[in-house]
N, C-alpha and C. Protein backbone atom coordinates (compact mmCIF):
# COMPACT_ATOMS: atom_id res chain seq x y z
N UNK A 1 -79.09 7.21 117.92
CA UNK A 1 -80.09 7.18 116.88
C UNK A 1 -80.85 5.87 116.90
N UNK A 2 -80.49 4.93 117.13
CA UNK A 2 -81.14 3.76 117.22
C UNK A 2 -82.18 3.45 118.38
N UNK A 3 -81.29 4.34 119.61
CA UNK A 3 -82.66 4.38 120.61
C UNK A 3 -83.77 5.08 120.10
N UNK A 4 -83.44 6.08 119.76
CA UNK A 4 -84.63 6.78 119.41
C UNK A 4 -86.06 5.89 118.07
N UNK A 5 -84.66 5.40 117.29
CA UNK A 5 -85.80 4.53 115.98
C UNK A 5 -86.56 3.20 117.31
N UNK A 6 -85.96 2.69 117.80
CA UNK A 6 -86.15 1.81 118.75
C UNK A 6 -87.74 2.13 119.32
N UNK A 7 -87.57 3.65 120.08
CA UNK A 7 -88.77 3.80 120.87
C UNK A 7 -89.96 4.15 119.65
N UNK A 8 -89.21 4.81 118.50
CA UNK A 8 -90.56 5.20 117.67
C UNK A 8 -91.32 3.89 117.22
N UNK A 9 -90.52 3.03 117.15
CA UNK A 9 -90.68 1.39 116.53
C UNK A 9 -91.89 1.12 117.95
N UNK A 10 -91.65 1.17 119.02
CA UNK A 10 -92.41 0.33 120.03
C UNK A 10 -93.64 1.03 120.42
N UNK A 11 -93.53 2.91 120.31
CA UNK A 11 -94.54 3.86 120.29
C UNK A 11 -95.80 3.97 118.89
N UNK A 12 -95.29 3.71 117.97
CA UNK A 12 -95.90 2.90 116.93
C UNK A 12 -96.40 1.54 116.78
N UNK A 13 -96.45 0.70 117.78
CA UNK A 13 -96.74 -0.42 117.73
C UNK A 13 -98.31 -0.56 118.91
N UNK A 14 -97.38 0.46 120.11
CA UNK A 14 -98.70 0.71 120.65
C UNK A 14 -100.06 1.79 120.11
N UNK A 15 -99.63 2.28 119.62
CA UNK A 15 -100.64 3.20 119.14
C UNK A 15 -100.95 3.01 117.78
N UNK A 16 -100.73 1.76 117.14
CA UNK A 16 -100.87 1.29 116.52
C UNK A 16 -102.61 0.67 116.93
N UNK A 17 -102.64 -0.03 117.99
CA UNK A 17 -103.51 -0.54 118.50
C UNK A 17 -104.68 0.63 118.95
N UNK A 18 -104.41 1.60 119.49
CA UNK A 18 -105.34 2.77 119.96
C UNK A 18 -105.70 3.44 118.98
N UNK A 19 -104.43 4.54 118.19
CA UNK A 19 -105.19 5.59 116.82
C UNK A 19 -103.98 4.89 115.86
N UNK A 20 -104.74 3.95 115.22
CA UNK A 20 -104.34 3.67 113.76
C UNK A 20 -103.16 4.73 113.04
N UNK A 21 -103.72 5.67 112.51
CA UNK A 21 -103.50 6.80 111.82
C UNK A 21 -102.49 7.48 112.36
N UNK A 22 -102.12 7.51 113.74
CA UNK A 22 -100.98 7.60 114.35
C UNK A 22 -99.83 6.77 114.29
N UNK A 23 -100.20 5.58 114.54
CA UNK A 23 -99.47 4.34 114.84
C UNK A 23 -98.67 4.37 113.71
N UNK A 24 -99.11 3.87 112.59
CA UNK A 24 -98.12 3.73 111.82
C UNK A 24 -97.68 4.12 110.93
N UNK A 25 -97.57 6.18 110.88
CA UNK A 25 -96.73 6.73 110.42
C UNK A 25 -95.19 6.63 111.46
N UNK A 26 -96.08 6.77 112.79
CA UNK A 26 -94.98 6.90 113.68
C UNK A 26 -93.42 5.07 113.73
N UNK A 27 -94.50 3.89 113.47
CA UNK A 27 -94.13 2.80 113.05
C UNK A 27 -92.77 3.17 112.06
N UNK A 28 -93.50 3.66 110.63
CA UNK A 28 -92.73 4.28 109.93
C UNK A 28 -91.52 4.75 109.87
N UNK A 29 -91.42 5.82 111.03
CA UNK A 29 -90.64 6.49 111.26
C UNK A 29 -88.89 5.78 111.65
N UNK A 30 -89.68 5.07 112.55
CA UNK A 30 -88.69 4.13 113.73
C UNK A 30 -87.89 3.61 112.64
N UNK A 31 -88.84 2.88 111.83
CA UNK A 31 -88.27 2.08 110.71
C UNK A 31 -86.79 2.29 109.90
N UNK A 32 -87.50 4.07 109.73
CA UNK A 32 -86.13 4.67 108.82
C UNK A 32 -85.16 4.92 109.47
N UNK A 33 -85.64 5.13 110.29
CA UNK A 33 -84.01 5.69 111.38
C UNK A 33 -83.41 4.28 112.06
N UNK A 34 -84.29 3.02 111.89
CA UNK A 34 -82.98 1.87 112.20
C UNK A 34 -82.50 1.36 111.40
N UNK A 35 -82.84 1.43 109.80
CA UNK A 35 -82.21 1.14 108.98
C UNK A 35 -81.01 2.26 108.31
N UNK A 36 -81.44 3.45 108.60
CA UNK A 36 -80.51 4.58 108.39
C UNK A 36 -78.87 3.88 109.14
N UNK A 37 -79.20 3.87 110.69
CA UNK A 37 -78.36 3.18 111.40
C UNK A 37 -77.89 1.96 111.17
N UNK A 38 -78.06 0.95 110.76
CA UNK A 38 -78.06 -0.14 110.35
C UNK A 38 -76.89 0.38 108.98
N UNK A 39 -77.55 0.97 108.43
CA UNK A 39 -76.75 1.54 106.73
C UNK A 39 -75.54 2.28 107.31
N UNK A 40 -75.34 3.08 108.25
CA UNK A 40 -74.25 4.01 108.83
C UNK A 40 -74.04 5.12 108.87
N UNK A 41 -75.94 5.85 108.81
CA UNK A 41 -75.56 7.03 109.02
C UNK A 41 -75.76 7.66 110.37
N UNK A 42 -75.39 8.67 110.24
CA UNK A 42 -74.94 9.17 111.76
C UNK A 42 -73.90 9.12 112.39
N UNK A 43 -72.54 8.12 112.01
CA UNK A 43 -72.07 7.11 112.69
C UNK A 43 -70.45 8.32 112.79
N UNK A 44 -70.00 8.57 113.31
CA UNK A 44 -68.59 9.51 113.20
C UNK A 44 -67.66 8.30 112.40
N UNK A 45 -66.98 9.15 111.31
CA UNK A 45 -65.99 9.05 110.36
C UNK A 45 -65.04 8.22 111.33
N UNK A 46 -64.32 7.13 110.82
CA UNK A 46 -63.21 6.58 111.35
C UNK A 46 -62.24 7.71 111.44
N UNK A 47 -61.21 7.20 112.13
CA UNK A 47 -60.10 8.58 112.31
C UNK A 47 -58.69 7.90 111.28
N UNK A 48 -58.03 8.71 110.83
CA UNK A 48 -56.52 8.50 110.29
C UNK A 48 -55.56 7.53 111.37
N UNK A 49 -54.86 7.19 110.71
CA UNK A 49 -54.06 6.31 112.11
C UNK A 49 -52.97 7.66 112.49
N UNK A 50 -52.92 7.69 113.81
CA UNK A 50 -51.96 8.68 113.87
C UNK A 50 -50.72 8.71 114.17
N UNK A 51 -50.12 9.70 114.12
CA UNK A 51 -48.34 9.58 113.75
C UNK A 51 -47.62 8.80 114.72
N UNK A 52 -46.54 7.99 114.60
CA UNK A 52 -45.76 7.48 115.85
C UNK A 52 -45.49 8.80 117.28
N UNK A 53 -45.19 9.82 116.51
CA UNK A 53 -45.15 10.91 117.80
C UNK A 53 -46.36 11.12 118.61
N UNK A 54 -47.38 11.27 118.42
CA UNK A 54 -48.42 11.42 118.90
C UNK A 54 -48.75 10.07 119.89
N UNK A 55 -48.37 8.80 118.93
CA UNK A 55 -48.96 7.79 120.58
C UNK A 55 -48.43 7.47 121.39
N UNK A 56 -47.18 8.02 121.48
CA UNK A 56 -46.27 8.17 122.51
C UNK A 56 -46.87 9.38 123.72
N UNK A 57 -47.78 10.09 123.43
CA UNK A 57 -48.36 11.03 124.55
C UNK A 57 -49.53 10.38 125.49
């Protein structure tokens, strides 16, 4: 998820410069999804610690 906010962040920056009106909704975008990431979503749930039997396999 962060690559992706990453490229919208840098695809928004250029087209920022070419179509305005593009640029920086797409700017926008990047934005939310690296702070989403940043905040922890997306991120898989820690796991339980698991039983002594099990880490013996």
């Amino acid at each position: 998820m962060i690559g992706l906010g990453i490229a919208f962040i840098l695809i928004g920056i250029v087209f920022l410069f070419l179509v305005p009106w593009v640029g920086i909704p797409v700017g926008i975008v990047g934005l939310v999804l690296a702070i989403l990431w940043i905040a922890g979503f997306g991120r898989r749930a820690a796991e339980p610690d698991m039983p002594a039997e099990r880490r013996r396999l």
